[in-house]
N, C-alpha and C. Protein backbone atom coordinates (compact mmCIF):
# COMPACT_ATOMS: atom_id res chain seq x y z
N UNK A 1 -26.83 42.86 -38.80
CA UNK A 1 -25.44 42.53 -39.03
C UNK A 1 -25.16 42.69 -40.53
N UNK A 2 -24.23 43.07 -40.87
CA UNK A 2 -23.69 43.56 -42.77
C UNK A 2 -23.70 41.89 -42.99
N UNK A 3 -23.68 41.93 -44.37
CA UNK A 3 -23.35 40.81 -45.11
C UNK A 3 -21.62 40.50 -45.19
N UNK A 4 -21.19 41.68 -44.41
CA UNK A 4 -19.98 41.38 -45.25
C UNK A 4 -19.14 40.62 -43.35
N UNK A 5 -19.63 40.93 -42.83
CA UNK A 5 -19.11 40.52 -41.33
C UNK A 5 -20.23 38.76 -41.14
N UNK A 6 -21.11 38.66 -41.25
CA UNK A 6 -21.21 37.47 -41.68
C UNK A 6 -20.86 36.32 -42.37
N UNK A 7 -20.57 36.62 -43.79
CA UNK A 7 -19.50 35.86 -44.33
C UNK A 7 -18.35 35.70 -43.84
N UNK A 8 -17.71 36.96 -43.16
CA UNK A 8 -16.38 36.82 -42.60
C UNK A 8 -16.23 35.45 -41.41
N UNK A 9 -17.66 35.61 -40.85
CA UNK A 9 -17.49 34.88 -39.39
C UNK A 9 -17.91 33.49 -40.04
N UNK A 10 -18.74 33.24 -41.52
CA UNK A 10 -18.54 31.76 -41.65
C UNK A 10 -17.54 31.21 -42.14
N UNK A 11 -16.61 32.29 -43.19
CA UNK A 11 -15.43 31.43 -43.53
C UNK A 11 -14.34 31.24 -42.34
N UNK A 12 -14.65 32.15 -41.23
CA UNK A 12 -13.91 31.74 -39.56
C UNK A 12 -14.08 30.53 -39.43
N UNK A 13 -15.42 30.37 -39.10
CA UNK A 13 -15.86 28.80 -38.54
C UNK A 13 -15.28 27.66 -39.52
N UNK A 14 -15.87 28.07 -40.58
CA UNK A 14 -15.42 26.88 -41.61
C UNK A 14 -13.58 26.72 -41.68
N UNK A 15 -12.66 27.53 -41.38
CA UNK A 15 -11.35 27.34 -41.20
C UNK A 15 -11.36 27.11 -39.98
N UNK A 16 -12.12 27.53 -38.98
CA UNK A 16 -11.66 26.58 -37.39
C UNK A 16 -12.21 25.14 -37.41
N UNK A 17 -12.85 25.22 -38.07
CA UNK A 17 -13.48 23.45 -37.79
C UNK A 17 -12.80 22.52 -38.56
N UNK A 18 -12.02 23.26 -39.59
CA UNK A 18 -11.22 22.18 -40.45
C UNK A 18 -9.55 22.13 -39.73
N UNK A 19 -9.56 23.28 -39.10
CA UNK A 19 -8.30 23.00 -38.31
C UNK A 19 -8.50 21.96 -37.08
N UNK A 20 -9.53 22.01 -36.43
CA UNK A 20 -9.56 21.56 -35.15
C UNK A 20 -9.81 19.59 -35.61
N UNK A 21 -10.63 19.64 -37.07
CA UNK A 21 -10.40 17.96 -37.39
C UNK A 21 -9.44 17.36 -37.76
N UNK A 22 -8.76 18.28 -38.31
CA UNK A 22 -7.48 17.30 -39.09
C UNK A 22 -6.51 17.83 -38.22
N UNK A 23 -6.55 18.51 -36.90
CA UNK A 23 -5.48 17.68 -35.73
C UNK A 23 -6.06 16.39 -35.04
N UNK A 24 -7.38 16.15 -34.98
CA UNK A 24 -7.27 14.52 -34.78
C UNK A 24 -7.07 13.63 -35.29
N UNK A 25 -6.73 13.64 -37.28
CA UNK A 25 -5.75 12.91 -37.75
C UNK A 25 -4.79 12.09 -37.04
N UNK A 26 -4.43 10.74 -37.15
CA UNK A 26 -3.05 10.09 -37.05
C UNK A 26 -2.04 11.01 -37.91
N UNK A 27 -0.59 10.95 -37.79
CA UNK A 27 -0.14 11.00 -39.11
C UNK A 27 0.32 10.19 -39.71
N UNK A 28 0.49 10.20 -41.30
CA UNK A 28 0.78 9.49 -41.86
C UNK A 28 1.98 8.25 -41.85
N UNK A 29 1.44 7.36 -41.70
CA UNK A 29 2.71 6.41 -41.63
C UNK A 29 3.12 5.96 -40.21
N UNK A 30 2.32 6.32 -39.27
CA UNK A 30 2.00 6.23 -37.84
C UNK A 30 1.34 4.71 -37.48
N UNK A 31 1.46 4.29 -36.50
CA UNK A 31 0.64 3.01 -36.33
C UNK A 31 -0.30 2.95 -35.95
N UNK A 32 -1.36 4.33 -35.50
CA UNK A 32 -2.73 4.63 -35.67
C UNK A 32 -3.10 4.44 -36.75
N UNK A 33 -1.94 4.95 -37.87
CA UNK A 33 -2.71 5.80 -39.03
C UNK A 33 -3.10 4.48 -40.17
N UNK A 34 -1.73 3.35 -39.78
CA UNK A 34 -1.96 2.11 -41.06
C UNK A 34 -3.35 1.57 -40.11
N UNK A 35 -3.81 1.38 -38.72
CA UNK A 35 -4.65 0.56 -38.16
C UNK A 35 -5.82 1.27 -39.01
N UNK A 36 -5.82 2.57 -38.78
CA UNK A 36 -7.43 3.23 -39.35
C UNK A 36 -7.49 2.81 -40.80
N UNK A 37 -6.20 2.60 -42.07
CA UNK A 37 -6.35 2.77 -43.47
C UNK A 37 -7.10 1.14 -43.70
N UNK A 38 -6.23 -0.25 -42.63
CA UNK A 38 -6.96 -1.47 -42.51
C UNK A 38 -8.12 -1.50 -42.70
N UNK A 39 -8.92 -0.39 -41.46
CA UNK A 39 -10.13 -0.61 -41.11
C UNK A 39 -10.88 -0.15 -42.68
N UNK A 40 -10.15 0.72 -43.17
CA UNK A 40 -11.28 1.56 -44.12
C UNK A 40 -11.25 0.61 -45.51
N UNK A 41 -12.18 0.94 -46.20
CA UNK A 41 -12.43 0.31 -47.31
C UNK A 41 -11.65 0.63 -48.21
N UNK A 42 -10.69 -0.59 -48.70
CA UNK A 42 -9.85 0.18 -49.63
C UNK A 42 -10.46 0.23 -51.18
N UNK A 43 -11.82 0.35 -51.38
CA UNK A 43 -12.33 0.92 -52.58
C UNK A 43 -12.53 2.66 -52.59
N UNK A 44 -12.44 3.01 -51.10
CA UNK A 44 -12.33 4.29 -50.81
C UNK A 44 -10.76 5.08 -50.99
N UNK A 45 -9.94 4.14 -51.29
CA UNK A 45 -8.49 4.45 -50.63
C UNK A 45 -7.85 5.45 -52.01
N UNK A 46 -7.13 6.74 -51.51
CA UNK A 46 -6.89 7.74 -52.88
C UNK A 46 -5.19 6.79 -53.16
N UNK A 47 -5.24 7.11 -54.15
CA UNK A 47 -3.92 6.43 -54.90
C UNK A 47 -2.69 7.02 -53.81
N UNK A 48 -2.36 8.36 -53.36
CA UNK A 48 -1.44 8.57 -52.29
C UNK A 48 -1.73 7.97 -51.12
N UNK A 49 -3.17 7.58 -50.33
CA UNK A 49 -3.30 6.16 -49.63
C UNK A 49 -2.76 5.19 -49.46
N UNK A 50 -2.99 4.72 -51.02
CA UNK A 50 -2.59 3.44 -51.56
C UNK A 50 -0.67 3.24 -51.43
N UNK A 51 -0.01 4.14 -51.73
CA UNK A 51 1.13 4.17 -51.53
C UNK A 51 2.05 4.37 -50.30
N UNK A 52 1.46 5.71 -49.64
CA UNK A 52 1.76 5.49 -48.26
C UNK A 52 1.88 4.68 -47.75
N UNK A 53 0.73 3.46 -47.61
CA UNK A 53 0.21 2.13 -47.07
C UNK A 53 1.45 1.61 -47.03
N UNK A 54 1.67 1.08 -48.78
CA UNK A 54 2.43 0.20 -48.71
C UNK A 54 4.36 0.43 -48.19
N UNK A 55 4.15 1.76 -48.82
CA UNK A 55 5.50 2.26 -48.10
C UNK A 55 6.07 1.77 -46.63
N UNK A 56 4.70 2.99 -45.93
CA UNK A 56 4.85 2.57 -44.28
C UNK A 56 4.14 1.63 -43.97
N UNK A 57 3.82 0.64 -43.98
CA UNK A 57 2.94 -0.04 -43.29
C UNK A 57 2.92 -1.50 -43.72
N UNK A 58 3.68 -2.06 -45.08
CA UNK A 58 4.07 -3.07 -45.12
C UNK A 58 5.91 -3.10 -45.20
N UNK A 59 6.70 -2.36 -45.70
CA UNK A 59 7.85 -2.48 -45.84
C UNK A 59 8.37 -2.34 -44.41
């Protein structure tokens, strides 16, 4: 197999597998999505996290 059809077929995979995870995402601001941000550690939480949160999920 070429090198060059190999690479092709991993940057395939690597764009199907990132499509196929982040449709099991909640979306944002969803009442999946504040239950999962609860669960997670908010020492993990990115500053647009952090705001979302409070946006949707306490106001």
């Amino acid at each position: 197999m070429k090198k060059t059809t190999k690479v092709f077929l991993s940057v395939l995979s690597v764009a199907s597998l990132s499509l196929f995870l982040g449709a099991c995402s909640p979306e944002v601001g969803s009442k999946e999505w504040c239950e999962d941000m609860k669960g997670k550690d908010k020492a993990n939480w990115t500053a647009n996290e952090a705001a979302d949160f409070a946006k949707n999920c306490l106001l």
